[in-house]
Protein backbone atom coordinates (compact mmCIF):
# COMPACT_ATOMS: atom_id res chain seq x y z
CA UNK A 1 -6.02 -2.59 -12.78
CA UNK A 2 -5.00 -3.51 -9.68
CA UNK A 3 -7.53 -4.57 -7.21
CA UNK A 4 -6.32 -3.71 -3.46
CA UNK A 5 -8.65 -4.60 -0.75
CA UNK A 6 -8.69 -3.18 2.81
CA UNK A 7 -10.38 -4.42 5.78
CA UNK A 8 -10.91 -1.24 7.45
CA UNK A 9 -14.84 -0.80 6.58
CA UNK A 10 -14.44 -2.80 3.61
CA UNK A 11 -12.80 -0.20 1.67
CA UNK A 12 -11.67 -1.07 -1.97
CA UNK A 13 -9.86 1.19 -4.36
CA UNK A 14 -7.98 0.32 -7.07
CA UNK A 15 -4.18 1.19 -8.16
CA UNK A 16 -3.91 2.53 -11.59
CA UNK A 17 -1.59 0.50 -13.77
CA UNK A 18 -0.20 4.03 -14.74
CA UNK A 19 0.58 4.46 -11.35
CA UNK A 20 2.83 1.19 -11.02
CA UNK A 21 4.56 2.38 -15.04
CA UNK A 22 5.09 5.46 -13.55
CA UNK A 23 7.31 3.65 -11.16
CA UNK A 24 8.42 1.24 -13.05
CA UNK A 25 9.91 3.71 -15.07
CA UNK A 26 11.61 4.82 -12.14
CA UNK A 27 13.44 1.46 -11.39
CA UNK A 28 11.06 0.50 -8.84
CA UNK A 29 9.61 -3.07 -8.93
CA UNK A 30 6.33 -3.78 -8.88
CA UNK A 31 5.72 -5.28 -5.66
CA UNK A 32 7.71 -2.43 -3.97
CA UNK A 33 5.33 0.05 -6.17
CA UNK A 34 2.16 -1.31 -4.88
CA UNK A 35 3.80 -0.94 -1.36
CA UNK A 36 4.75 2.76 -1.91
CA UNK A 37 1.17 3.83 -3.51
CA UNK A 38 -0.87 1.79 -0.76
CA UNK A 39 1.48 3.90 2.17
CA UNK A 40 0.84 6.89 0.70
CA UNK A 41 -2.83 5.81 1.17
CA UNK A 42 -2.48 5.00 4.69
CA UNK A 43 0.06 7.28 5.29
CA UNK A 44 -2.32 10.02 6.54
CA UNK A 45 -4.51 7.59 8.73
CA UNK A 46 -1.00 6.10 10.40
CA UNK A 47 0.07 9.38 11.41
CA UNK A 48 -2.96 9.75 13.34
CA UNK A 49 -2.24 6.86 15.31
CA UNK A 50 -0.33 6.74 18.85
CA UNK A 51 2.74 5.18 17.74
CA UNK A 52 2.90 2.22 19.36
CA UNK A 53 -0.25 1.03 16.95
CA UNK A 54 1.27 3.29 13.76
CA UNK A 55 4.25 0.87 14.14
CA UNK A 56 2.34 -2.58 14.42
CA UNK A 57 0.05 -1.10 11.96
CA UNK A 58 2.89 -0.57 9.78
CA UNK A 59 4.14 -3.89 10.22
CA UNK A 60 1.02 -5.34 9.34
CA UNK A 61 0.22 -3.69 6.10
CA UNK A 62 4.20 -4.56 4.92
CA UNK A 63 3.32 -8.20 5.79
CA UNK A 64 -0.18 -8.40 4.02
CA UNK A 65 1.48 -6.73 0.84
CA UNK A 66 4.38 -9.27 0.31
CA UNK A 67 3.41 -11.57 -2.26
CA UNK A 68 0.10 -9.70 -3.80
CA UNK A 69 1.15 -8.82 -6.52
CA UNK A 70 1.22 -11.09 -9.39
């Protein structure tokens, strides 16, 4: 498993490695996986945003995702 940890109210879930094979399968690396399950995740909270903070928000979570996988 794949632990992901987010600050929000000290939410954790965890990414199913099936998840990650699933896109793996796919062609899609690992790293870029993680990123796509995780936005789905957050996808519904960012679109609740104003945009100026769904766009720094955005930014943010890209940021804290490169290089945690591995």
């Amino acid at each position: 498993m794949i632990q992901l940890s987010l600050n929000t109210k000290q939410l954790q879930s965890k990414i199913s490695e099936d998840q990650v094979f699933y896109c793996q399968q796919r062609g899609i690396g690992v790293e870029e996986a993680v990123g796509l399950i995780v936005n789905g995740y957050a996808k519904e909270v960012m679109n609740k945003l104003p945009m100026e903070f769904a766009v720094e928000a955005q930014k943010l979570l890209s940021i804290s995702l490169e290089g945690s996988v591995g």
